[in-house]
C-alpha atoms as a PDB file:
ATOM      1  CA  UNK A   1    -132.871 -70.813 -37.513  1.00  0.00           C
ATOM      2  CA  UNK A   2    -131.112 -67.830 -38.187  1.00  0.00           C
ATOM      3  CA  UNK A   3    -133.565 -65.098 -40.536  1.00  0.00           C
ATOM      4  CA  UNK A   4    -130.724 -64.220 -42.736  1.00  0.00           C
ATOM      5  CA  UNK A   5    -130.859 -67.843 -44.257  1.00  0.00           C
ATOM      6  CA  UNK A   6    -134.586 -68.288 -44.221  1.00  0.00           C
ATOM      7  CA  UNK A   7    -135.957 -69.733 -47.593  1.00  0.00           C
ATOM      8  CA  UNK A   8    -138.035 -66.271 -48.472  1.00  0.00           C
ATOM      9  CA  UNK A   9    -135.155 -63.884 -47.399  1.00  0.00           C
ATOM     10  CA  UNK A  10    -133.097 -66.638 -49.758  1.00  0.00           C
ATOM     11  CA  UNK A  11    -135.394 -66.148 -52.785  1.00  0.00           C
ATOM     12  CA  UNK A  12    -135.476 -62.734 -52.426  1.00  0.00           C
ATOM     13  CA  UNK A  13    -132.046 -62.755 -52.397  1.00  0.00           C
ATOM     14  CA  UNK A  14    -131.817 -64.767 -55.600  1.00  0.00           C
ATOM     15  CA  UNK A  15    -134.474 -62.391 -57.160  1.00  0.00           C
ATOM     16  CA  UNK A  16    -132.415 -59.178 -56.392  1.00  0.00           C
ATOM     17  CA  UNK A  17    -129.043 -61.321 -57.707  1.00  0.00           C
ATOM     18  CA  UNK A  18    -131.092 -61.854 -61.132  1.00  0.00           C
ATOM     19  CA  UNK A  19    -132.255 -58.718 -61.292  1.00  0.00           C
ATOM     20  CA  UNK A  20    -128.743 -57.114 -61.278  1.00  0.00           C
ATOM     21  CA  UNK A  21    -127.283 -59.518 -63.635  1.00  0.00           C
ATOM     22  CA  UNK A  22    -130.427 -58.756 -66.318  1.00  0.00           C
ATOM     23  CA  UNK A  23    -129.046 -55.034 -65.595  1.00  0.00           C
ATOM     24  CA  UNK A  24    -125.767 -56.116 -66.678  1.00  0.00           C
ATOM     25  CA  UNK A  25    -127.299 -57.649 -69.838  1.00  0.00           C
ATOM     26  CA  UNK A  26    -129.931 -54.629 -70.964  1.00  0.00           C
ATOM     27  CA  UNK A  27    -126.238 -52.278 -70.548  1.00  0.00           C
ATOM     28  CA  UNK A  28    -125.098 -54.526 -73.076  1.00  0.00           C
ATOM     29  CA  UNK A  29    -127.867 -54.998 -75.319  1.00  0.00           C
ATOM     30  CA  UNK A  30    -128.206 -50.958 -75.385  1.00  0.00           C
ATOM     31  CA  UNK A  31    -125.060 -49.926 -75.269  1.00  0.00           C
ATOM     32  CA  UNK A  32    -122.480 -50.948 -77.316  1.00  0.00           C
ATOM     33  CA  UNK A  33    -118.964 -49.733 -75.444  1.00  0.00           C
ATOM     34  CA  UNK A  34    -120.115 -51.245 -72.369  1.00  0.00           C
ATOM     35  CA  UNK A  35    -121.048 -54.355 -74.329  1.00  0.00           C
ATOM     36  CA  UNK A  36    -117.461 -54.174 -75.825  1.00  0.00           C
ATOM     37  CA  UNK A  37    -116.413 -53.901 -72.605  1.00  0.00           C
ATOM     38  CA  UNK A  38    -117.929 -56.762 -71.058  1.00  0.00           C
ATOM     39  CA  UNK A  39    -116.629 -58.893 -73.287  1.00  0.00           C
ATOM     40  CA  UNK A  40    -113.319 -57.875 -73.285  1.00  0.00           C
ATOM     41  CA  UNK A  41    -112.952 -57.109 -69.913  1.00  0.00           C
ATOM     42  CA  UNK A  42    -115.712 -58.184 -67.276  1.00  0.00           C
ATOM     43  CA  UNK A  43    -113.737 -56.739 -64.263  1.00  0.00           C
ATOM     44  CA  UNK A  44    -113.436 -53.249 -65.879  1.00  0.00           C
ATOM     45  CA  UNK A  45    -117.398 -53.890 -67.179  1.00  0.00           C
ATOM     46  CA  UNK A  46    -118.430 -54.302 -63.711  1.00  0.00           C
ATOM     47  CA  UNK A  47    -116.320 -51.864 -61.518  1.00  0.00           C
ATOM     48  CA  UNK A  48    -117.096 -49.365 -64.026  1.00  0.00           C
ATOM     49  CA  UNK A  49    -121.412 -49.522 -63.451  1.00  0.00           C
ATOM     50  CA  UNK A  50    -123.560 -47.553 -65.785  1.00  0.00           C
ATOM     51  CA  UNK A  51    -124.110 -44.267 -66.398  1.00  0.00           C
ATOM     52  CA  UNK A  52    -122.878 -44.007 -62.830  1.00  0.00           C
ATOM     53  CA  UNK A  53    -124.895 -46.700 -61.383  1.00  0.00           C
ATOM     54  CA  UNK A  54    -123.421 -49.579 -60.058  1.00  0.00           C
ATOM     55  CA  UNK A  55    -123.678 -53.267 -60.010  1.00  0.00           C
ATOM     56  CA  UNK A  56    -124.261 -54.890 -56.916  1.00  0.00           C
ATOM     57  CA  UNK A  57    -123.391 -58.415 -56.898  1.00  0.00           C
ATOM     58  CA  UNK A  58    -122.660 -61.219 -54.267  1.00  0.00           C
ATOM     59  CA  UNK A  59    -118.706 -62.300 -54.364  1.00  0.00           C
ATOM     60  CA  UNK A  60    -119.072 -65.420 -56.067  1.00  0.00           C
ATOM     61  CA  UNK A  61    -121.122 -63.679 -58.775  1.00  0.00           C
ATOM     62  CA  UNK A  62    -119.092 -61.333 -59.978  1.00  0.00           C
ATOM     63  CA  UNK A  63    -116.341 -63.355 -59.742  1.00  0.00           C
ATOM     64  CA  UNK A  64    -118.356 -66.045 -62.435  1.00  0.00           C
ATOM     65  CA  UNK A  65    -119.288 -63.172 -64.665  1.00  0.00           C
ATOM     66  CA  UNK A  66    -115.863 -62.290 -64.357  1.00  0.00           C
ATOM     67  CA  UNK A  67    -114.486 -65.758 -65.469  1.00  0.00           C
ATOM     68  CA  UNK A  68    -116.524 -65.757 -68.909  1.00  0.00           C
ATOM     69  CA  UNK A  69    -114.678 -66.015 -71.989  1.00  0.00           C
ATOM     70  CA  UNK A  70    -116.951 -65.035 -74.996  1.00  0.00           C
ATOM     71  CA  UNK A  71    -117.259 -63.522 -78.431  1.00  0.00           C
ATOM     72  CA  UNK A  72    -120.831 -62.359 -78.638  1.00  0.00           C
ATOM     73  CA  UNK A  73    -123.496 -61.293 -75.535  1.00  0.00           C
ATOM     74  CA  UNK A  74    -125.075 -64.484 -76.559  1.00  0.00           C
ATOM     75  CA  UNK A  75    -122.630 -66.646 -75.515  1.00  0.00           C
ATOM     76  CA  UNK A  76    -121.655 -64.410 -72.308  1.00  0.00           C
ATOM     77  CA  UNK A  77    -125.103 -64.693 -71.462  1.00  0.00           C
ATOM     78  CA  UNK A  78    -125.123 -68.957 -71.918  1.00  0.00           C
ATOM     79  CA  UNK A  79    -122.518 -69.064 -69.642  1.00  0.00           C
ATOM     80  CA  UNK A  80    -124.657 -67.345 -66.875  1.00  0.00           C
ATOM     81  CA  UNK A  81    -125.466 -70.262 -64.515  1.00  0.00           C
ATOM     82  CA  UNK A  82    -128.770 -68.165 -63.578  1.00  0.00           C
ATOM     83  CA  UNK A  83    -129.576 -67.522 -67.363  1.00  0.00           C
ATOM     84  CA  UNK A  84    -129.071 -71.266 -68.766  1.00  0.00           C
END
């Protein structure tokens, strides 16, 4: 079995995914243009980092967070599969 696709290298995987989407969430509980930003346009959010850090997330990932439609952080952060 390949390593790569081992269950812990998985999980850790899955904990580092997490951990850079609750990044993308504390921005946007702190900081309100980025939280505008988000929620107005995701792809912009995302490219742009912040305060020149930035987000490192799996393809399908971004391209979910990228997909969400929503009026508050609350309901960007329901639509999170991760965060439901």
């Amino acid at each position: 079995m390949n390593q790569f696709f081992s269950e812990p290298n998985r999980q850790v995987m899955n904990a580092y995914q997490r951990q850079e989407i609750s990044r993308i969430l504390t921005a946007a509980v702190i900081n309100e243009n980025f939280r505008k930003l988000l929620l107005t346009n995701p792809d912009k959010a995302l490219a742009a980092g912040y305060r020149g850090e930035p987000f490192h997330l799996a393809k399908e990932e971004r391209s979910q967070l990228v997909a969400i439609r929503a009026n508050s952080l609350a309901e960007f952060a329901a639509q999170i599969p991760q965060f439901r």
